[in-house]
Protein backbone atom coordinates (compact mmCIF):
# COMPACT_ATOMS: atom_id res chain seq x y z
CA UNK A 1 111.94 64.94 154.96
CA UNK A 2 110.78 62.83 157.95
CA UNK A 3 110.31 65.32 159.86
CA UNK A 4 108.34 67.53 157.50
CA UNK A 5 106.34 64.44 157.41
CA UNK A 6 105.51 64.18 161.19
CA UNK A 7 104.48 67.82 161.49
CA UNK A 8 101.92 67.12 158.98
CA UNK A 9 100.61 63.91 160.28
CA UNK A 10 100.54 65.80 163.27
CA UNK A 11 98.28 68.72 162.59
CA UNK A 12 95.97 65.71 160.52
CA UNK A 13 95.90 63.90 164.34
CA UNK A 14 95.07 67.29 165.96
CA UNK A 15 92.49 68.41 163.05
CA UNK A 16 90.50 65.08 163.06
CA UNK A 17 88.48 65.13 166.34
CA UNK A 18 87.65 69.03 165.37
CA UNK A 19 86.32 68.29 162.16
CA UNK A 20 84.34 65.23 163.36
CA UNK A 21 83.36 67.74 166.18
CA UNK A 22 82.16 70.15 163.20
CA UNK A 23 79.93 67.32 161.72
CA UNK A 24 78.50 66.74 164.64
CA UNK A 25 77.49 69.27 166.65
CA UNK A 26 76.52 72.18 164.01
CA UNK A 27 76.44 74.95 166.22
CA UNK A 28 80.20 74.68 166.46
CA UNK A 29 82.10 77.23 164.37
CA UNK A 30 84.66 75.68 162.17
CA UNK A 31 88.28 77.64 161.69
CA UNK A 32 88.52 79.52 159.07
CA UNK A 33 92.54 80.02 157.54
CA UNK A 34 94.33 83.04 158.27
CA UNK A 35 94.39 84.90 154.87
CA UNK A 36 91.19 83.22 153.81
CA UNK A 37 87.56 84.10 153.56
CA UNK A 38 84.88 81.76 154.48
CA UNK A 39 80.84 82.16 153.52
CA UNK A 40 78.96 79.71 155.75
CA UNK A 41 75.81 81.07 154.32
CA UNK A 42 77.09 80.24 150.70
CA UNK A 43 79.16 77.73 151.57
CA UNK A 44 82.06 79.28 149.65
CA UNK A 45 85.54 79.70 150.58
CA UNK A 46 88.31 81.85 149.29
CA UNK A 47 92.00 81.42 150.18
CA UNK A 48 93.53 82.74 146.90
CA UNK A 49 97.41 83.95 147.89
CA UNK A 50 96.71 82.75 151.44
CA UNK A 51 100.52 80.88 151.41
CA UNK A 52 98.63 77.80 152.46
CA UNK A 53 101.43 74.61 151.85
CA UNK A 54 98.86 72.15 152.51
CA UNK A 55 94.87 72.17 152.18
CA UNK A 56 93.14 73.28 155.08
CA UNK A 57 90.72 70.42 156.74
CA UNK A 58 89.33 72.65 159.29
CA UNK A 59 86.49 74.39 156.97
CA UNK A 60 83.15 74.02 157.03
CA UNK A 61 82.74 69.93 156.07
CA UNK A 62 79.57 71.29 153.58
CA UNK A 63 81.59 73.76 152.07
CA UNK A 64 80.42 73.49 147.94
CA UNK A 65 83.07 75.86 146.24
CA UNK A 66 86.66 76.26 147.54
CA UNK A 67 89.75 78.42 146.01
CA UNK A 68 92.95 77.86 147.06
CA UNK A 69 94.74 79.70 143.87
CA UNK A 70 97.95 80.93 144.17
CA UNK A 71 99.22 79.13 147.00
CA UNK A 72 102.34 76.63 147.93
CA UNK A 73 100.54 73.17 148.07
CA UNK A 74 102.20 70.30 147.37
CA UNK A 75 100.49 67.49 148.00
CA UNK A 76 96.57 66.51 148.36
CA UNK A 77 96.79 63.37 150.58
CA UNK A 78 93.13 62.75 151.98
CA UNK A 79 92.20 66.13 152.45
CA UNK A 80 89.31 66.54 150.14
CA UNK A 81 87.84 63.70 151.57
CA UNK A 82 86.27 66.01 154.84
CA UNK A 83 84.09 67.97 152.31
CA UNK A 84 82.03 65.46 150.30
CA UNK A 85 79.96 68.52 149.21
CA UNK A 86 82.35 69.95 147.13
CA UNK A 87 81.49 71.15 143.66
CA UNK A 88 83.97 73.21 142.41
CA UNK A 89 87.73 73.24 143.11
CA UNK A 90 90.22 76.09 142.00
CA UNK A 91 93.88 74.57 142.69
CA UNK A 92 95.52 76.16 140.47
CA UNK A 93 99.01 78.09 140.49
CA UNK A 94 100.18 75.94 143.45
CA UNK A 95 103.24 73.42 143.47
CA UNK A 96 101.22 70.35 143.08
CA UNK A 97 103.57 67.39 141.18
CA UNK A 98 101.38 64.69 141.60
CA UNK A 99 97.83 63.74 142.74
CA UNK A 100 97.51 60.57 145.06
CA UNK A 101 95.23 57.97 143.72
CA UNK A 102 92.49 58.52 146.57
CA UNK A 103 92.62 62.35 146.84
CA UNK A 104 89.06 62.57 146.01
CA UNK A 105 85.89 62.26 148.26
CA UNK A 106 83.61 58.70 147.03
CA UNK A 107 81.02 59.02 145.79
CA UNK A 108 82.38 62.89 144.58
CA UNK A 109 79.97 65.55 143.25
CA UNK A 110 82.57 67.64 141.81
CA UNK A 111 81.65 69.47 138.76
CA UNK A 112 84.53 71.73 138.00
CA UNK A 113 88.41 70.73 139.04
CA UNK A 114 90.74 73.72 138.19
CA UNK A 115 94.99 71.90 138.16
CA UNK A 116 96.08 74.42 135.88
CA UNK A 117 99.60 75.83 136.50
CA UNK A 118 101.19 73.75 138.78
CA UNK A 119 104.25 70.81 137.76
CA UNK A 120 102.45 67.75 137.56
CA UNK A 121 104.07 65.01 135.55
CA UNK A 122 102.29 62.43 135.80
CA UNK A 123 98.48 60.40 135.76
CA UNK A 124 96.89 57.51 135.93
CA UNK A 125 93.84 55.29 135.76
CA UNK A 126 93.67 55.71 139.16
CA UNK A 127 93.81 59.80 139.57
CA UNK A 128 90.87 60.49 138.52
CA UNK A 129 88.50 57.55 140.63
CA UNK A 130 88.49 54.13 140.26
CA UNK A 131 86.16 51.27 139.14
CA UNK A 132 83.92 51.55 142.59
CA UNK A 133 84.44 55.73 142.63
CA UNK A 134 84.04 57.20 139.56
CA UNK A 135 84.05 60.61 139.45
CA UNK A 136 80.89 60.54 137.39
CA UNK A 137 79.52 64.63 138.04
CA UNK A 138 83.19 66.01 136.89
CA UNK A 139 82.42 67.80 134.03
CA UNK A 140 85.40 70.68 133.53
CA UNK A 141 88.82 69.42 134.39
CA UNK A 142 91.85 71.61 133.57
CA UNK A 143 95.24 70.61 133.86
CA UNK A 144 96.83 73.73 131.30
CA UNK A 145 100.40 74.58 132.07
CA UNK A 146 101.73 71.32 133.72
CA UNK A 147 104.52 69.00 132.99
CA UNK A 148 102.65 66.71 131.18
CA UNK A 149 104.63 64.54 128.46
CA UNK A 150 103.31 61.20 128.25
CA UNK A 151 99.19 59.76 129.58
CA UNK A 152 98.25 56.44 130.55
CA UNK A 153 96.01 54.51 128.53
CA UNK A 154 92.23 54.99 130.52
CA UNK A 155 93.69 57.85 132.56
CA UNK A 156 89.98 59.12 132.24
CA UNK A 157 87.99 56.17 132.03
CA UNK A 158 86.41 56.97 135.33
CA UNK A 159 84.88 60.40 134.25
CA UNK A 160 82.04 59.62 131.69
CA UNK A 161 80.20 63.06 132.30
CA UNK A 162 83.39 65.01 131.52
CA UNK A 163 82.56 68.32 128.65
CA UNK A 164 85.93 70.25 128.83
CA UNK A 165 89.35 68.92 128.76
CA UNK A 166 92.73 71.28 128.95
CA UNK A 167 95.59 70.05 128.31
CA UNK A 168 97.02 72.57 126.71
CA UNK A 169 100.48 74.29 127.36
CA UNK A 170 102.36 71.10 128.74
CA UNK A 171 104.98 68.73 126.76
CA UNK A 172 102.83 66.31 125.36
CA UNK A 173 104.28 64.55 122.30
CA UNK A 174 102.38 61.64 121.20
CA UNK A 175 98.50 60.46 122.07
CA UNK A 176 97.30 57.14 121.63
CA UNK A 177 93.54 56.19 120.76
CA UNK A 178 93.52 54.11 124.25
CA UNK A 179 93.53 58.11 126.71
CA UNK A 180 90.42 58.92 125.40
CA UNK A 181 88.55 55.83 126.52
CA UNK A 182 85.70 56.67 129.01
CA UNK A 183 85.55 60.51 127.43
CA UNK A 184 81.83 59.96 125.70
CA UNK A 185 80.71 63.24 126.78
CA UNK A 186 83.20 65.39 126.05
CA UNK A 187 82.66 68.63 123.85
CA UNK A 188 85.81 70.45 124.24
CA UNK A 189 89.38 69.13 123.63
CA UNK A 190 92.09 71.91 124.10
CA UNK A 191 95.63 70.30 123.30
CA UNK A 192 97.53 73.50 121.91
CA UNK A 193 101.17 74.38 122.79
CA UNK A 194 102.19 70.76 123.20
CA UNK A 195 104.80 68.99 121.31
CA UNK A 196 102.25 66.78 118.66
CA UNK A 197 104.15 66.17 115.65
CA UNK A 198 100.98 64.75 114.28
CA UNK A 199 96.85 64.71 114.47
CA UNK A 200 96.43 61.85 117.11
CA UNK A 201 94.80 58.98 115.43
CA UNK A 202 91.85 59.04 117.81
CA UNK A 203 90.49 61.86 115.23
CA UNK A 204 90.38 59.71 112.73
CA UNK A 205 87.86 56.21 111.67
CA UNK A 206 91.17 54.73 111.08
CA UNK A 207 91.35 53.47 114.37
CA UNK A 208 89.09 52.99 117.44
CA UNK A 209 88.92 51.46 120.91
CA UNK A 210 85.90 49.19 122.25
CA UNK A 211 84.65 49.64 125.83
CA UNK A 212 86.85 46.73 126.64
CA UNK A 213 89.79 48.33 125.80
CA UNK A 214 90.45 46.44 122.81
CA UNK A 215 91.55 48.33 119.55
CA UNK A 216 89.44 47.66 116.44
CA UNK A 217 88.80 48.81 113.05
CA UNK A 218 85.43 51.07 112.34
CA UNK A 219 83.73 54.46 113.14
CA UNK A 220 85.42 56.31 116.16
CA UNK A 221 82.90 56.45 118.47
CA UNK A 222 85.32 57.31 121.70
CA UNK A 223 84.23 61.29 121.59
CA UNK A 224 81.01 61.31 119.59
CA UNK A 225 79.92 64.88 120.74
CA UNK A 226 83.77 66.58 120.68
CA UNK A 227 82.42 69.84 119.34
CA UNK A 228 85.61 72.19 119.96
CA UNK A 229 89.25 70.90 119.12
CA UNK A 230 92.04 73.00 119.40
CA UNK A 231 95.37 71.64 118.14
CA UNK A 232 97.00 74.87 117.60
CA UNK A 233 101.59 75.60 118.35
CA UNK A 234 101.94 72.10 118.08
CA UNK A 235 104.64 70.71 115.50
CA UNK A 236 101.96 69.57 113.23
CA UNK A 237 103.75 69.50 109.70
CA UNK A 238 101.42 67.84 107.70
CA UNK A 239 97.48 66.83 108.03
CA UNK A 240 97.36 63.77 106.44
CA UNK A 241 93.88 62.16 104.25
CA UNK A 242 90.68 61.70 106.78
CA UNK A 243 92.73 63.21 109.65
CA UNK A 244 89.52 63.70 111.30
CA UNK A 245 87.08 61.66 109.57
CA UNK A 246 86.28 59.90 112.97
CA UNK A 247 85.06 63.32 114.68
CA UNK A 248 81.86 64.20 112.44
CA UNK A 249 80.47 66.66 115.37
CA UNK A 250 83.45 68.98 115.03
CA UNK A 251 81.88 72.53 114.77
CA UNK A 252 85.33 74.40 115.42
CA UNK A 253 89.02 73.18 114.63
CA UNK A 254 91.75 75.38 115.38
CA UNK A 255 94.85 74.79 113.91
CA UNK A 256 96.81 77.67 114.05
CA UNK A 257 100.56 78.12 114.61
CA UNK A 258 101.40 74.50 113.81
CA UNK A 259 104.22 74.90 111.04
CA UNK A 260 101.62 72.83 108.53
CA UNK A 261 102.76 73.04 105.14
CA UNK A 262 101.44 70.46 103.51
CA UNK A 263 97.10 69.67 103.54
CA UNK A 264 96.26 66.45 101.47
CA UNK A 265 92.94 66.86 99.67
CA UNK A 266 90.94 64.63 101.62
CA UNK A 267 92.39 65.67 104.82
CA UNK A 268 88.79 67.45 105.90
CA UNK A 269 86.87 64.63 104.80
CA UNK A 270 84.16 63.88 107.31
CA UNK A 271 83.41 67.67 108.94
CA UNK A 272 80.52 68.50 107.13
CA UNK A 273 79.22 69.88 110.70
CA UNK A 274 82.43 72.34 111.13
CA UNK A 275 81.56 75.99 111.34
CA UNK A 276 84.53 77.71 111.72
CA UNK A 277 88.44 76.82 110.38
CA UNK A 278 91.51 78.43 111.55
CA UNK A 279 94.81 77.93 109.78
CA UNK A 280 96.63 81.45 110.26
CA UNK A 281 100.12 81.13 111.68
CA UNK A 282 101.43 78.25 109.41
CA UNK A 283 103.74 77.25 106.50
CA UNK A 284 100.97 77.19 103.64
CA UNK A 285 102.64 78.22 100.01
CA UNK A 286 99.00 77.98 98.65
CA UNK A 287 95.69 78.16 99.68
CA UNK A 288 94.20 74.52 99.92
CA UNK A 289 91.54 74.76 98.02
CA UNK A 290 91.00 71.12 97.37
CA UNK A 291 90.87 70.21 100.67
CA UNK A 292 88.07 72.86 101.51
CA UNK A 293 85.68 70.91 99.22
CA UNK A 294 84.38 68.58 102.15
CA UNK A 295 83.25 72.21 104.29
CA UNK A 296 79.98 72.86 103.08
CA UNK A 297 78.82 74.57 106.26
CA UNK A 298 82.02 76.60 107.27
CA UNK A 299 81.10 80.30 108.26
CA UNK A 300 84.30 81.41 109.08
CA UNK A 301 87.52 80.72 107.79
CA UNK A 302 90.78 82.09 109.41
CA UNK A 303 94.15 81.59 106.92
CA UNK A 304 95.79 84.87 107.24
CA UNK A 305 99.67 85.18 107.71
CA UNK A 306 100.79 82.42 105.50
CA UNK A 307 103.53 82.54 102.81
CA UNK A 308 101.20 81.99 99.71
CA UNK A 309 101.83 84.78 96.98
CA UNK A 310 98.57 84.61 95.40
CA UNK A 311 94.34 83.75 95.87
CA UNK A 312 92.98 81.83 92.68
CA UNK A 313 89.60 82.19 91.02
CA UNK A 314 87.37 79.55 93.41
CA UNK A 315 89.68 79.55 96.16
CA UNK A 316 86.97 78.90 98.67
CA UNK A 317 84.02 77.50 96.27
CA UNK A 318 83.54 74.68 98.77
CA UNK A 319 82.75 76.65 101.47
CA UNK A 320 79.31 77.30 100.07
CA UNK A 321 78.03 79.50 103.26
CA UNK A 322 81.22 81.08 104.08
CA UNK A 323 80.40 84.36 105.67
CA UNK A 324 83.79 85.37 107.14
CA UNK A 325 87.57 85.15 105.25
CA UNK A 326 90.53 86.55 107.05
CA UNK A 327 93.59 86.48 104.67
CA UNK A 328 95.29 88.95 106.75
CA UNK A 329 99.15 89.03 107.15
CA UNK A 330 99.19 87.36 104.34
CA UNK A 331 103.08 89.28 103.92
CA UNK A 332 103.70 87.34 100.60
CA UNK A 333 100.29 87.82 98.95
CA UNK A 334 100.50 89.89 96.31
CA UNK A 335 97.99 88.93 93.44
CA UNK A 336 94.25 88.16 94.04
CA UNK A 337 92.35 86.58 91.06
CA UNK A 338 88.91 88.66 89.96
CA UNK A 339 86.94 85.52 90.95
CA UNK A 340 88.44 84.66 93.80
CA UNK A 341 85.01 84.79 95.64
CA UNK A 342 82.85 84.67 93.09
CA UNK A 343 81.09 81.24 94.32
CA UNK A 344 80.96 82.79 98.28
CA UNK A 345 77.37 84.71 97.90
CA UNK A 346 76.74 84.78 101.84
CA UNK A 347 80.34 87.00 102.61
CA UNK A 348 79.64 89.68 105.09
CA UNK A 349 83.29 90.20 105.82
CA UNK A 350 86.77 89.85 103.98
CA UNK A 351 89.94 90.86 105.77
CA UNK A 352 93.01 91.60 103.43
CA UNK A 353 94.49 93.99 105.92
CA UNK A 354 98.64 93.92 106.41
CA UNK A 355 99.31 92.14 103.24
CA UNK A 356 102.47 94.27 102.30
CA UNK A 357 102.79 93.13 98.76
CA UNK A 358 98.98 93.58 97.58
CA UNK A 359 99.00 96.84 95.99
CA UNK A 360 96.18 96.01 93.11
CA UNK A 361 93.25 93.96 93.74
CA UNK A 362 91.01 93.63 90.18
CA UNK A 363 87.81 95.10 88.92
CA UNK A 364 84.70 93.42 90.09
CA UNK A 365 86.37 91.66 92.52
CA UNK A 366 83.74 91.66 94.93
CA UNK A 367 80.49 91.66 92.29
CA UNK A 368 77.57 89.70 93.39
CA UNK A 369 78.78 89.61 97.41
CA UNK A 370 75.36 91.67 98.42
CA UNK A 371 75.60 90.78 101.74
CA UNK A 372 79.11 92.46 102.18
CA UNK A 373 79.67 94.69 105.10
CA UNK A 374 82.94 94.90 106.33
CA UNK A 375 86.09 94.79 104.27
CA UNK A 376 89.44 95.93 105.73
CA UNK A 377 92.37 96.41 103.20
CA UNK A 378 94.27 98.06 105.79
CA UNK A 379 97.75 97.57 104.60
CA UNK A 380 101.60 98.74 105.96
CA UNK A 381 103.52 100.97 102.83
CA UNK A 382 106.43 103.18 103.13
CA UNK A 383 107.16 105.84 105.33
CA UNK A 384 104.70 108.38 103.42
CA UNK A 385 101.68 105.85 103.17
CA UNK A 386 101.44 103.90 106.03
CA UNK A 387 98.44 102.01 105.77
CA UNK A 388 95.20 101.77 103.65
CA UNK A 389 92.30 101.56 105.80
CA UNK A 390 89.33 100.53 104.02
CA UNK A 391 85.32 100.22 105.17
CA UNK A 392 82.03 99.54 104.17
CA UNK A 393 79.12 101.37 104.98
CA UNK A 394 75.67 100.86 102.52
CA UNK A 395 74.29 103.87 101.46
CA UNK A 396 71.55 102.61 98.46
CA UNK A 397 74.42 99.93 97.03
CA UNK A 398 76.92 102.73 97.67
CA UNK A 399 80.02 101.84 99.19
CA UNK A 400 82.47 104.50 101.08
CA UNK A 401 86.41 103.78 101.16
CA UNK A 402 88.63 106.15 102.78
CA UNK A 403 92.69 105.77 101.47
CA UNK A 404 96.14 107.24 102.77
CA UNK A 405 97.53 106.33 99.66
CA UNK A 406 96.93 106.84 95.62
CA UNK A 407 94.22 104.33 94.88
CA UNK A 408 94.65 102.35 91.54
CA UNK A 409 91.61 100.12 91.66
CA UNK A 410 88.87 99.93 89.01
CA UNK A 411 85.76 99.53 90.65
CA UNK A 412 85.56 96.50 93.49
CA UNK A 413 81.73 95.67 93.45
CA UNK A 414 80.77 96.17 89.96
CA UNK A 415 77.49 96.42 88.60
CA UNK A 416 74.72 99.65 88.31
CA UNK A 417 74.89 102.06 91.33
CA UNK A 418 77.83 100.42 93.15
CA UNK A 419 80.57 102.76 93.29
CA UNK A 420 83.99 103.35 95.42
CA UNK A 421 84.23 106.65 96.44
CA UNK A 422 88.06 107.26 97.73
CA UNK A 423 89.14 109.93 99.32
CA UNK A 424 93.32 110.82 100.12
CA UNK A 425 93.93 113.10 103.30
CA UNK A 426 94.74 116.98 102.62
């Protein structure tokens, strides 16, 4: 170990005086990596699979974008700190466990920081700048596929211009309100495939932390422009009332694979700005229709392959300007009530497809849906009839369905001129 650590400190010693050579006289040609590619003119540099172990400090010091995917590094020490022009940063798929407090040029312009898929374990308040060097132009920072379980309170108070977080993919099992402090900015939120056994409180007014640090009751105002959330293969059982009634700006929630069985009525409350639900992949033994009531501007809605056996009249009524339902997989659904959509006037597309057990949908289900373009009943039978496939196409109100099975509708649409025409192969 010590001496792994004097042959670096060694090539640092012997790499110094060149780079301060580099800055100083500019005619002098900086050393480019073996198994790297370096664009003086662009001031780009690619070392992807290059089997660096540590990052080069021998580039060119005004070097704006460099990629050093797919590599063995380690460790960061101070070697970011020779190109203050840096921009963007691709680090990912290396062996990185930790990242020194310091690691970072001050003042930084970093925009984009790319950890993903590497085996760090822990941060701090003090990763990410510090008090006199924020990292205030950092705007994407991914840190997907890690070892991630637990995050310091303020671990990103120090990057206030920050849009897109990833977290996803690491082992993360509880969230308090305090890690979001400093995140103002922020648009995107991914936090799928971690261990959450519940919607972090931070979602919700419930709870909120002042600049100070200090928690107090109110509006959450930590993430007032989180537009994209994505919660989805977490262990999330159970969305509880005003789960994210603190998060108003939410335009997309993803929620998929989370084992939730259980929605409480008013658990949407508050996202009268989402525009598109997805709840496919999950425990559901009945559509939720009471807790869709608060979605008045949700286009697309996503609850396919779900255990509930049947689709009520109203199902979605809430969802006033619902233009997309995707019910398929639904592998227990077998009954669909005649006015299941009858309050969803704006539907341009239904997907039914691979719900095993729906062999009879009723008349008129789909009367008064003029807008209706694609509808996919594809659906898995025996070995003789081995799927249904089902589409629209508008000839003068006319509608066109071609079946690989005997058809035992009435008519779907309803109404004068609007016919099914079915046709079974020869």
């Amino acid at each position: 170990m010590e001496r792994k650590r004097t042959k670096t400190l060694s090539v640092y010693i012997w790499c110094v005086p060149f780079v301060l050579l580099c800055c100083i006289v500019p005619y002098v040609m900086c050393v480019c990596p073996t198994g790297c590619s370096c664009d003086d003119e662009n001031l780009f540099v690619d070392c992807v699979n290059a089997k660096l172990d540590i990052v080069p400090i021998t580039l060119n010091p005004s070097v704006k974008r460099l990629i050093l995917k797919n590599n063995k590094i380690r460790s960061l020490d101070a070697a970011f700190t020779f190109y203050p022009e840096l921009i963007h940063v691709d680090l990912s798929h290396n062996h990185l466990v930790r990242i020194q407090p310091g690691s970072f040029p001050t003042p930084t312009k970093l925009v984009q920081l790319n950890l993903n898929s590497n085996k760090i374990s822990q941060l701090n308040n003090a990763t990410f700048g510090g008090p006199s060097s924020p990292m205030e132009s950092l705007a994407v920072l991914n840190l997907r596929d890690n070892l991630l379980d637990t995050l310091d309170n303020g671990v990103f108070m120090y990057t206030r211009s920050l849009e897109e977080l990833d977290l996803g993919q690491n082992s993360i099992r509880n969230l308090s309100t305090g890690v979001f402090v400093g995140l103002r900015s922020l648009r995107i939120l991914n936090l799928e495939k971690n261990e959450l056994s519940q919607v972090p409180d931070v979602f919700s007014s419930r709870t909120v932390v002042n600049p100070g640090g200090g928690i107090v009751g109110g509006n959450n105002g930590l993430m007032p422009h989180l537009a994209n959330l994505l919660l989805g293969n977490n262990l999330i059982r159970k969305i509880s009332a005003d789960a994210f009634s603190g998060s108003k700006n939410l335009v997309t929630l993803d929620l998929h694979g989370c084992e939730i069985s259980t929605i409480e009525p008013n658990a949407f409350r508050g996202l009268e700005a989402l525009r598109k639900l997805i709840l496919t992949d999950n425990k559901l033994t009945s559509v939720p229709t009471s807790s869709f009531s608060p979605l008045v501007q949700v286009e697309i809605l996503r609850i396919g392959r779900n255990p509930f056996d049947k689709i009520d009249k109203f199902a979605f009524g809430g969802m006033k300007k619902l233009k997309t339902v995707d019910v398929s997989g639904a592998y227990e659904l077998s009954h669909v009530e005649r006015e299941a959509f009858a309050l969803n006037y704006d539907l341009d597309t239904v997907d039914m497809s691979n719900s095993k057990k729906l062999h009879i949908l009723p008349p008129r289900l789909y009367q008064g849906l003029s807008g209706l373009k694609n509808l996919n009943l594809k659906v898995g039978f025996d070995k003789h009839c081995n799927f249904l496939s089902c589409f629209i196409r508008k000839y003068n109100s006319s509608c066109l369905c071609v079946s690989f099975f005997p058809i035992r509708y009435m008519s779907l649409l309803g109404g004068y001129k609007q016919y099914l025409y079915f046709h079974s192969p020869d």
